[in-house]
Structures are given as structure tokens and as C-alpha cells.
PDB file of N, CA and C in Angstrom:
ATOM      1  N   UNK A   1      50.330 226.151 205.160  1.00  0.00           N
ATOM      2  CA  UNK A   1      50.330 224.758 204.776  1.00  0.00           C
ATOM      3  C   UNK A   1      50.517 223.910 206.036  1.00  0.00           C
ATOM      4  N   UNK A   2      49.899 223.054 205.804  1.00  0.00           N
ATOM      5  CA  UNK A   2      50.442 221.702 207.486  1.00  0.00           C
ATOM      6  C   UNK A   2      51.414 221.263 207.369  1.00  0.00           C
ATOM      7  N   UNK A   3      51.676 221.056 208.609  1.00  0.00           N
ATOM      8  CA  UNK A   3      53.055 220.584 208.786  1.00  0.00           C
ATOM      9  C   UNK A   3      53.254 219.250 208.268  1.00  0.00           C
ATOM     10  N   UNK A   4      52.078 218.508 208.331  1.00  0.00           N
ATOM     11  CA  UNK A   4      52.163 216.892 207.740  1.00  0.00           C
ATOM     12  C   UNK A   4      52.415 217.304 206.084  1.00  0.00           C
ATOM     13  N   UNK A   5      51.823 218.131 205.849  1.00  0.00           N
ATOM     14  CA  UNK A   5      51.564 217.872 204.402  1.00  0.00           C
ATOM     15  C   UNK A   5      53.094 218.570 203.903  1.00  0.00           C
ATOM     16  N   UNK A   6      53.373 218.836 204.215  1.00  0.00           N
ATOM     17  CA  UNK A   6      54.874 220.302 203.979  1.00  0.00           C
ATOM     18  C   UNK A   6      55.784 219.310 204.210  1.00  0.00           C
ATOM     19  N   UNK A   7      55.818 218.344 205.184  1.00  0.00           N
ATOM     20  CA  UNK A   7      56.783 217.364 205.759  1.00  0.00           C
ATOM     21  C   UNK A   7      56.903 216.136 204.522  1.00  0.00           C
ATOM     22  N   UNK A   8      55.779 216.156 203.783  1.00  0.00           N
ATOM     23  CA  UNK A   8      55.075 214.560 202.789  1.00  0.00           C
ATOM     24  C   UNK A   8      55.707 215.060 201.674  1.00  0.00           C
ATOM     25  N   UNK A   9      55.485 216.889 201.267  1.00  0.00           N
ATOM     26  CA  UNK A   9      56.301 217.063 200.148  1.00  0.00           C
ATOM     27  C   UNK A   9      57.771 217.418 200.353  1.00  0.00           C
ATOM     28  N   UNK A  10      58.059 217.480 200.975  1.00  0.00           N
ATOM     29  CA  UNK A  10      59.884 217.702 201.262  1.00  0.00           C
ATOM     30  C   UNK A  10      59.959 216.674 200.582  1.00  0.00           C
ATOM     31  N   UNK A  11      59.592 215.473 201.637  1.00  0.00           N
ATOM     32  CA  UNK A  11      60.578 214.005 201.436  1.00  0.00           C
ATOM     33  C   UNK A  11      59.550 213.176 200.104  1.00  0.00           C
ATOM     34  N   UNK A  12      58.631 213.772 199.267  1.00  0.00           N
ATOM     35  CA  UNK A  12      58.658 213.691 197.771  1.00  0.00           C
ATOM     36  C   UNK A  12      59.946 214.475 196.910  1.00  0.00           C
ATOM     37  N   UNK A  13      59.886 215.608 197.243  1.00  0.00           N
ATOM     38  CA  UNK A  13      60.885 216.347 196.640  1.00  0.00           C
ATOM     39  C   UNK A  13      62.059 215.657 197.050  1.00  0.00           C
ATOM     40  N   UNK A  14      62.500 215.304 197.768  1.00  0.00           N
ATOM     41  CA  UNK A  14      63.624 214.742 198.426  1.00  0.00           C
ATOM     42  C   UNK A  14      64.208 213.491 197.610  1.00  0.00           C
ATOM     43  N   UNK A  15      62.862 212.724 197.260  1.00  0.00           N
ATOM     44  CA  UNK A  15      63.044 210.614 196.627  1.00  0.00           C
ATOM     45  C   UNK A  15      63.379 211.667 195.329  1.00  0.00           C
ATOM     46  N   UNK A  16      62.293 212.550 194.648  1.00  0.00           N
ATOM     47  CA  UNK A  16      62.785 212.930 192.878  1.00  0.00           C
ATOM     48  C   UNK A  16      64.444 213.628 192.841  1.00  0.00           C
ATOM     49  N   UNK A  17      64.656 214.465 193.786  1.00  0.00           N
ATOM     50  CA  UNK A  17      66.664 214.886 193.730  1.00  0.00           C
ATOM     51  C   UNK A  17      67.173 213.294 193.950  1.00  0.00           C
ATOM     52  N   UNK A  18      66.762 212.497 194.462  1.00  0.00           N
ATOM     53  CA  UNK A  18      67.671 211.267 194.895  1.00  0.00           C
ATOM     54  C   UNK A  18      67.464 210.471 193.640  1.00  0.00           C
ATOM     55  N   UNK A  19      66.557 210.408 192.774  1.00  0.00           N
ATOM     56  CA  UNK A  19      66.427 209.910 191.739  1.00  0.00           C
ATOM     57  C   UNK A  19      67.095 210.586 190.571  1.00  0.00           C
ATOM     58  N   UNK A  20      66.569 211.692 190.820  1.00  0.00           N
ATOM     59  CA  UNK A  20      67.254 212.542 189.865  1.00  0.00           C
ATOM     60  C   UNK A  20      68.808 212.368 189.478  1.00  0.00           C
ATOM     61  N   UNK A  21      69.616 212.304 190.758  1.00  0.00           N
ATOM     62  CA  UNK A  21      71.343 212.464 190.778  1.00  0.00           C
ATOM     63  C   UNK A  21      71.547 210.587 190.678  1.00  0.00           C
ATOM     64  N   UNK A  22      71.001 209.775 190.913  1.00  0.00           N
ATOM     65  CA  UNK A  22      71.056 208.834 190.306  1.00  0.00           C
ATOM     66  C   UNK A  22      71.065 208.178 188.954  1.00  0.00           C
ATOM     67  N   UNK A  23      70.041 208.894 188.211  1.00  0.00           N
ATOM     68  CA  UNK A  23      70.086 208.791 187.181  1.00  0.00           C
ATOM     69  C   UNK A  23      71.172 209.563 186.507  1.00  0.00           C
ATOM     70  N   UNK A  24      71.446 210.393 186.647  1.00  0.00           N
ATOM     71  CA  UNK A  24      72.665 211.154 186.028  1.00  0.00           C
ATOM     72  C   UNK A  24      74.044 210.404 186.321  1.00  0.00           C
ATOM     73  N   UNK A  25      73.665 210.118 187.571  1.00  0.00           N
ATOM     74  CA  UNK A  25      75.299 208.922 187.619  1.00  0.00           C
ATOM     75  C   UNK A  25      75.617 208.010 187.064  1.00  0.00           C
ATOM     76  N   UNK A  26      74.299 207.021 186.554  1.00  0.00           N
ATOM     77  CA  UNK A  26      74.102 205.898 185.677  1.00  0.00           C
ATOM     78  C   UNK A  26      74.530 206.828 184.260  1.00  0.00           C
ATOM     79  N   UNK A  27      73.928 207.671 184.085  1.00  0.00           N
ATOM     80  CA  UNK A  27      74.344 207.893 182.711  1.00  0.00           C
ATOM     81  C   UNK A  27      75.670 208.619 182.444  1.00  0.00           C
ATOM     82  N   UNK A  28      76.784 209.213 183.520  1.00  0.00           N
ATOM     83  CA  UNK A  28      77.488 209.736 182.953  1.00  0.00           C
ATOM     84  C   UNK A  28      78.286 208.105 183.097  1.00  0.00           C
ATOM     85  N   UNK A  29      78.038 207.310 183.917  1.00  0.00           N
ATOM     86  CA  UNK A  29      79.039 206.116 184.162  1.00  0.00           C
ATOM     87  C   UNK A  29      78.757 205.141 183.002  1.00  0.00           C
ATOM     88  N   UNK A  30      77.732 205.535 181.971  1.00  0.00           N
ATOM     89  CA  UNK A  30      77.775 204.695 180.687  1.00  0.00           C
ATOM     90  C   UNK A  30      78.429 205.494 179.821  1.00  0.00           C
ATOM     91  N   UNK A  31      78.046 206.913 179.266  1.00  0.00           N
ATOM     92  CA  UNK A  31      78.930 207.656 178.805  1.00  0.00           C
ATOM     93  C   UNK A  31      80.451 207.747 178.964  1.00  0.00           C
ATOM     94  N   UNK A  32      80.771 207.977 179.655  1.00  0.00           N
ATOM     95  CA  UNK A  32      82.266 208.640 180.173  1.00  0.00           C
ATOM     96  C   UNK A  32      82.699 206.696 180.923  1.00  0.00           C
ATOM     97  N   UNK A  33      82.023 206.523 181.828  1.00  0.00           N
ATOM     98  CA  UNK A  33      83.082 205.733 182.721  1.00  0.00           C
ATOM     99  C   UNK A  33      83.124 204.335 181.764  1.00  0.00           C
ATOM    100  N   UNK A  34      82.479 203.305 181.116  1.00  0.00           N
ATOM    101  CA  UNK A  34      82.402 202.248 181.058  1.00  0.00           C
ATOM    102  C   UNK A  34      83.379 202.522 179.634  1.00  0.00           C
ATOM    103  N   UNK A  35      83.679 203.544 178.725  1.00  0.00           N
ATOM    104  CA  UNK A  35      83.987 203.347 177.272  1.00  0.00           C
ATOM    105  C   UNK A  35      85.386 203.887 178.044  1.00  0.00           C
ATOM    106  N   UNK A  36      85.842 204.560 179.098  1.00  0.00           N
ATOM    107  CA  UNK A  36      86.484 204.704 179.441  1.00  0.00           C
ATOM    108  C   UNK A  36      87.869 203.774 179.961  1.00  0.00           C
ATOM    109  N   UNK A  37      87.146 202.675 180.386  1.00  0.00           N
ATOM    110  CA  UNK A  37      87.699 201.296 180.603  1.00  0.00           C
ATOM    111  C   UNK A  37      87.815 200.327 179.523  1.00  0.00           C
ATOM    112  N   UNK A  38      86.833 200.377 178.395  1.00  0.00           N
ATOM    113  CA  UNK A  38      87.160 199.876 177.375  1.00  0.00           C
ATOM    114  C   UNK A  38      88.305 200.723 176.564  1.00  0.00           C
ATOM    115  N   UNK A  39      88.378 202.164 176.695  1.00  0.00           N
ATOM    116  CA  UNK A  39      89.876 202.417 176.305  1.00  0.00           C
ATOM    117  C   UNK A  39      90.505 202.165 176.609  1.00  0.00           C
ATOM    118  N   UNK A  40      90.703 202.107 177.479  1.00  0.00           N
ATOM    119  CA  UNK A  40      92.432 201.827 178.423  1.00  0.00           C
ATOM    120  C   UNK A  40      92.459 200.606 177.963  1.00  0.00           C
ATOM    121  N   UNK A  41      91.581 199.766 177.733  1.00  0.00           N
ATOM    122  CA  UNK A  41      92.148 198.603 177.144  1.00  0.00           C
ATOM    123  C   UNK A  41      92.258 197.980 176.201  1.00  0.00           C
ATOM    124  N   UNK A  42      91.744 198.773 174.790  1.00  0.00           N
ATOM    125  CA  UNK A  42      92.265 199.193 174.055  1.00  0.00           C
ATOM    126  C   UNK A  42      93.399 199.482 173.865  1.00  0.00           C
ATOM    127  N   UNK A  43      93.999 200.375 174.434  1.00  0.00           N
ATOM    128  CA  UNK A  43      95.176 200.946 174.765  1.00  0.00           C
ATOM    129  C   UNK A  43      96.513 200.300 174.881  1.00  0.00           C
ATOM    130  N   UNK A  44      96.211 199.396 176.305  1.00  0.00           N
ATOM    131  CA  UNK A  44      97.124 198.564 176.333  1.00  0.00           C
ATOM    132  C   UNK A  44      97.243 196.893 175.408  1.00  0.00           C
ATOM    133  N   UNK A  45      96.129 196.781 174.655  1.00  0.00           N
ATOM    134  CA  UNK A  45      96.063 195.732 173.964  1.00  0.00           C
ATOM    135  C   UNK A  45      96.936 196.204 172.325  1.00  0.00           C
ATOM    136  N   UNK A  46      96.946 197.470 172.084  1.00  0.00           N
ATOM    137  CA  UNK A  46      97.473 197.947 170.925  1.00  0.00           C
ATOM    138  C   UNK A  46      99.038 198.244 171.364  1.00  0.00           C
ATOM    139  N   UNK A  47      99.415 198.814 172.826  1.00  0.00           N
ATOM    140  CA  UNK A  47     100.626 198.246 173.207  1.00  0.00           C
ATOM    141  C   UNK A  47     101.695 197.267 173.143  1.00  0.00           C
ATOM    142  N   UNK A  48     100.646 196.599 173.416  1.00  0.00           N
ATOM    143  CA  UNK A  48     101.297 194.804 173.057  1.00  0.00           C
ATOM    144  C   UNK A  48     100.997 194.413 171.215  1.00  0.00           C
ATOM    145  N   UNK A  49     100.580 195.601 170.894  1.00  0.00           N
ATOM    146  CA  UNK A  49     100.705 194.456 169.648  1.00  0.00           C
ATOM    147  C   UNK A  49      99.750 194.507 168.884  1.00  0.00           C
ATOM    148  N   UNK A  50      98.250 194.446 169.622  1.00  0.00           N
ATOM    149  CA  UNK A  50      97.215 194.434 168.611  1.00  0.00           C
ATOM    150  C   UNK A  50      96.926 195.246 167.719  1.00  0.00           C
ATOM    151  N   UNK A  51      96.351 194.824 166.518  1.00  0.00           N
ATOM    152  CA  UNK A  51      95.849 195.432 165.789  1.00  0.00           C
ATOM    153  C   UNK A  51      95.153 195.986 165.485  1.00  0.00           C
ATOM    154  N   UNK A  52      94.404 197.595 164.743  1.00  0.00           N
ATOM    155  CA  UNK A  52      93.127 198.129 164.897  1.00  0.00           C
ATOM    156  C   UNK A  52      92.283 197.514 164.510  1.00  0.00           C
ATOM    157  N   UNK A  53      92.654 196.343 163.923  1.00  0.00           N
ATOM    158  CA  UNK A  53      91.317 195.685 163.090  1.00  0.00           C
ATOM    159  C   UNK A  53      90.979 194.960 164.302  1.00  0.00           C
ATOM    160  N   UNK A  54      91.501 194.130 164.955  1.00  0.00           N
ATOM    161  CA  UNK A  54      91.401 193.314 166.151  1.00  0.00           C
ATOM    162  C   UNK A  54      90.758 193.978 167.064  1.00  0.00           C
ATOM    163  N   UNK A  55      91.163 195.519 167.274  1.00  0.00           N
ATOM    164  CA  UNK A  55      90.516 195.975 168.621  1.00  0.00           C
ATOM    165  C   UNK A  55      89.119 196.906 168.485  1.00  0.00           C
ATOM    166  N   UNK A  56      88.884 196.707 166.454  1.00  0.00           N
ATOM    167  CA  UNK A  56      87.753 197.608 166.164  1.00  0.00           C
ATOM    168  C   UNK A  56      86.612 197.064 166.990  1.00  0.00           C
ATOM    169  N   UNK A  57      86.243 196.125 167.133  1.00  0.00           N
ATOM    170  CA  UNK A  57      84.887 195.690 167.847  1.00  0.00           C
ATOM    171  C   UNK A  57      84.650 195.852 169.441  1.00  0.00           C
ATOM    172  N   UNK A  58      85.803 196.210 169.974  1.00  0.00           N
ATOM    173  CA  UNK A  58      85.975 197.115 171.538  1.00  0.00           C
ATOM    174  C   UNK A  58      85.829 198.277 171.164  1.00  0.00           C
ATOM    175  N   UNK A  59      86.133 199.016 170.426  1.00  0.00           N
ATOM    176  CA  UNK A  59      86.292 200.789 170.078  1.00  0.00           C
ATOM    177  C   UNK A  59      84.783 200.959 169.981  1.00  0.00           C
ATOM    178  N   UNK A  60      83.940 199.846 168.585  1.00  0.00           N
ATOM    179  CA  UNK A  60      82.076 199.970 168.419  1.00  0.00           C
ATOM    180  C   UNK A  60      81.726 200.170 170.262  1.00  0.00           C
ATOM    181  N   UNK A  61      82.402 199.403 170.939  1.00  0.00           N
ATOM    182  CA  UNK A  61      81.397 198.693 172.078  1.00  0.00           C
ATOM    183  C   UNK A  61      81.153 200.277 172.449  1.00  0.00           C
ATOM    184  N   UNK A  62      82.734 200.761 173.008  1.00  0.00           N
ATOM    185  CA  UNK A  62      82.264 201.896 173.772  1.00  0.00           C
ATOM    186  C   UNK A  62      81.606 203.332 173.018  1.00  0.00           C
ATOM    187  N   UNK A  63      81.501 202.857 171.923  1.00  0.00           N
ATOM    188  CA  UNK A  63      80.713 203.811 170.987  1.00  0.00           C
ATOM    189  C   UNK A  63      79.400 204.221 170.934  1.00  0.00           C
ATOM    190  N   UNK A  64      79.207 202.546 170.451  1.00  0.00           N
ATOM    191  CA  UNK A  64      78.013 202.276 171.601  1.00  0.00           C
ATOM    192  C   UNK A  64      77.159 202.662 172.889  1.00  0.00           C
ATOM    193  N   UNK A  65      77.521 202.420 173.532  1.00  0.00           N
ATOM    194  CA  UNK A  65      77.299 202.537 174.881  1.00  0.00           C
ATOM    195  C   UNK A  65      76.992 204.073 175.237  1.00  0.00           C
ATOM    196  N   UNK A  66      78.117 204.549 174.590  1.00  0.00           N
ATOM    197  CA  UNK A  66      78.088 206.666 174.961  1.00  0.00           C
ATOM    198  C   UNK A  66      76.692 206.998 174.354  1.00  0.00           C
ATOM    199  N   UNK A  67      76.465 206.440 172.901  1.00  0.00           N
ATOM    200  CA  UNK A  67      75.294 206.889 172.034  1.00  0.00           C
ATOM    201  C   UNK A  67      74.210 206.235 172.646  1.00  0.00           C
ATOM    202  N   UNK A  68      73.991 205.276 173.325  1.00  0.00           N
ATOM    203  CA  UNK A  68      72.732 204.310 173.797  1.00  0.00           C
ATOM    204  C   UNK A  68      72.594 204.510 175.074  1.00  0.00           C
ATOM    205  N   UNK A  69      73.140 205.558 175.456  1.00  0.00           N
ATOM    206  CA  UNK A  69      73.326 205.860 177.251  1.00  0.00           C
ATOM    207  C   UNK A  69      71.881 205.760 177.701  1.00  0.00           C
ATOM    208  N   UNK A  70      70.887 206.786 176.936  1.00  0.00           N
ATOM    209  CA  UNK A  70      69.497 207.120 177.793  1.00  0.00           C
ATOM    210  C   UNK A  70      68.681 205.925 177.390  1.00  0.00           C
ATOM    211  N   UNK A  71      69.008 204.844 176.486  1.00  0.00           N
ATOM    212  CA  UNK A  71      67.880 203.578 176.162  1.00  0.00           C
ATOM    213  C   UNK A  71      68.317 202.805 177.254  1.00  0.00           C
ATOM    214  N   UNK A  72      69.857 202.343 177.337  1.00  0.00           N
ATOM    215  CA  UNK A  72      70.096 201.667 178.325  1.00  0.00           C
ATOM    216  C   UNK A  72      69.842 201.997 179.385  1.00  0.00           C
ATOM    217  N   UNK A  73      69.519 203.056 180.050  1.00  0.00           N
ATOM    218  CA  UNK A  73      68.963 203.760 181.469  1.00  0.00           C
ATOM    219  C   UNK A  73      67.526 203.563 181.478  1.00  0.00           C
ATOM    220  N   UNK A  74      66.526 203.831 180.749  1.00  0.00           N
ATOM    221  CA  UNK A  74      65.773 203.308 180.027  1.00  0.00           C
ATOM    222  C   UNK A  74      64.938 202.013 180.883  1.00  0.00           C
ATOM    223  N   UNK A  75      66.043 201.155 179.667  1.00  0.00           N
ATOM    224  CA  UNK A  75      65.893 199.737 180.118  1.00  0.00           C
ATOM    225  C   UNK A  75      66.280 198.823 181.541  1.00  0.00           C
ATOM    226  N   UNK A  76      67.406 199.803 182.051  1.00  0.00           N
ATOM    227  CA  UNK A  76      67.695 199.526 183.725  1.00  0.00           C
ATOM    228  C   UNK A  76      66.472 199.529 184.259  1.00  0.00           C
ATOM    229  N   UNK A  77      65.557 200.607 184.319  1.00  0.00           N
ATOM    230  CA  UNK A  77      64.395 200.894 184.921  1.00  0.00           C
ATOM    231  C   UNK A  77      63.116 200.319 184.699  1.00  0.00           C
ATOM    232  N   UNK A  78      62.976 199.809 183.687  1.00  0.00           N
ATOM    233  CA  UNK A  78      61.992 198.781 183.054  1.00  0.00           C
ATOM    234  C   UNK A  78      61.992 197.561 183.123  1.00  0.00           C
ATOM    235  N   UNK A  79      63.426 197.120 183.790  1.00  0.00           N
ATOM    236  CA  UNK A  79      63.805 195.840 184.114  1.00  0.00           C
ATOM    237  C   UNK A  79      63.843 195.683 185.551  1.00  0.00           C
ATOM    238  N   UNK A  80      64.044 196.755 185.967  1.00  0.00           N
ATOM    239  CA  UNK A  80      64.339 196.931 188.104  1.00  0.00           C
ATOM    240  C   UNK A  80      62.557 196.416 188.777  1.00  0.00           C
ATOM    241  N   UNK A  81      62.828 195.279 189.329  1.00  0.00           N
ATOM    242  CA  UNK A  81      61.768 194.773 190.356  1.00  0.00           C
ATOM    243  C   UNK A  81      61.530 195.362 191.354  1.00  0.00           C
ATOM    244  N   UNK A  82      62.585 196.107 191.582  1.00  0.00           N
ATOM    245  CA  UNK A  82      62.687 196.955 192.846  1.00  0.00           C
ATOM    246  C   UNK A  82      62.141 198.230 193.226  1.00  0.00           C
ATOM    247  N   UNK A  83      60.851 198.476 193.329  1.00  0.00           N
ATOM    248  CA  UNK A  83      60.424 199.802 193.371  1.00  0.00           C
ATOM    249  C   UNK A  83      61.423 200.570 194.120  1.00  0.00           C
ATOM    250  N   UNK A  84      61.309 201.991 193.747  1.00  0.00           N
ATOM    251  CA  UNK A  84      62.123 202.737 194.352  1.00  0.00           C
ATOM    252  C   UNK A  84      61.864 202.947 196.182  1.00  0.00           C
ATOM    253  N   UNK A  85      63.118 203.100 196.836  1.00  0.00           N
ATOM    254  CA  UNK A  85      62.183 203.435 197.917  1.00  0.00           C
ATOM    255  C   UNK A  85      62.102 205.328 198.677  1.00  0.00           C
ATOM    256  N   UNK A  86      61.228 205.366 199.394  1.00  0.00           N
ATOM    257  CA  UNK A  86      60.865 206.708 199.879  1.00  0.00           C
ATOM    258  C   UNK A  86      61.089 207.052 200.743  1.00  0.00           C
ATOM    259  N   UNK A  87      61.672 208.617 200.776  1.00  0.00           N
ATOM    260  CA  UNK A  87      62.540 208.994 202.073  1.00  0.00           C
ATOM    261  C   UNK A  87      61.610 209.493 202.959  1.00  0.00           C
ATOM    262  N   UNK A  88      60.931 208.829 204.025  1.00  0.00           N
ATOM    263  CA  UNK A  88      59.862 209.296 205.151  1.00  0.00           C
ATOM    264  C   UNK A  88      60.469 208.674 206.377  1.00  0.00           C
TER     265      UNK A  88
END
């Protein structure tokens, strides 16, 4: 194979792993991290006092969010102006 051409697919292979582990970060950080922060505050809002009825519509959010992970990733990408860029 040439060296140009061997060199063109590395750093293809290279942008799809960089995309790849990106996307997985977006989605574990909608899954796991964002409902994660809506617990804790949860948490401390039922600390002080609140009520489950009060804090049911924070509990949907991050419910939400875990179940809608791959639309909302999705829609990040369908909305991004920003073509990706390429590692050469």
C-alpha cells in the first residue's frame, strides 16, 4: 500500500475513534452525569423540606434525559454547524 494512502487512512481511522469516544462521552454525560446532578438536587431540596410531589418534575427530567440519551445526541449533531474536523 502507499505510504500517502496508508497515512490518509490512519488519520480517517483516527477522526472515526475521535468521534467515536466522543460520542460515548456525550452520551454517558446525559445518561449518568446530567440526572446525576439533578439528583443531588433533589436530594438536598427533600433535605430541606421538599416534597415528592414538588420535586416529581426534577426526578421526570432526569428520567428523561437517561431514556432520550441517543435522540438527544442525535439532535446535537443535526444541529452542529460545525463540521467535524480532520486529523491530517
Amino acid at each position: 500500500m502507499d505510504q500517502d494512502l496508508k497515512d490518509a487512512l490512519d488519520a480517517v481511522t483516527a477522526s472515526v475513534a475521535t468521534v467515536k469516544g466522543t460520542n460515548a462521552s456525550i452520551l454517558e454525560f446525559i445518561k449518568t452525569g446530567i440526572p446525576a446532578v439533578v439528583q443531588a438536587a433533589v436530594d438536598k431540596a427533600a433535605a430541606l423540606g421538599a416534597t415528592p410531589e414538588e420535586l416529581q418534575p426534577f426526578t421526570d427530567v432526569g428520567k428523561d434525559l437517561t431514556a432520550s440519551a441517543q435522540e438527544i445526541l442525535d439532535a446535537i449533531h443535526a444541529n452542529d454547524p460545525t463540521p467535524l474536523k480532520r486529523n491530517t
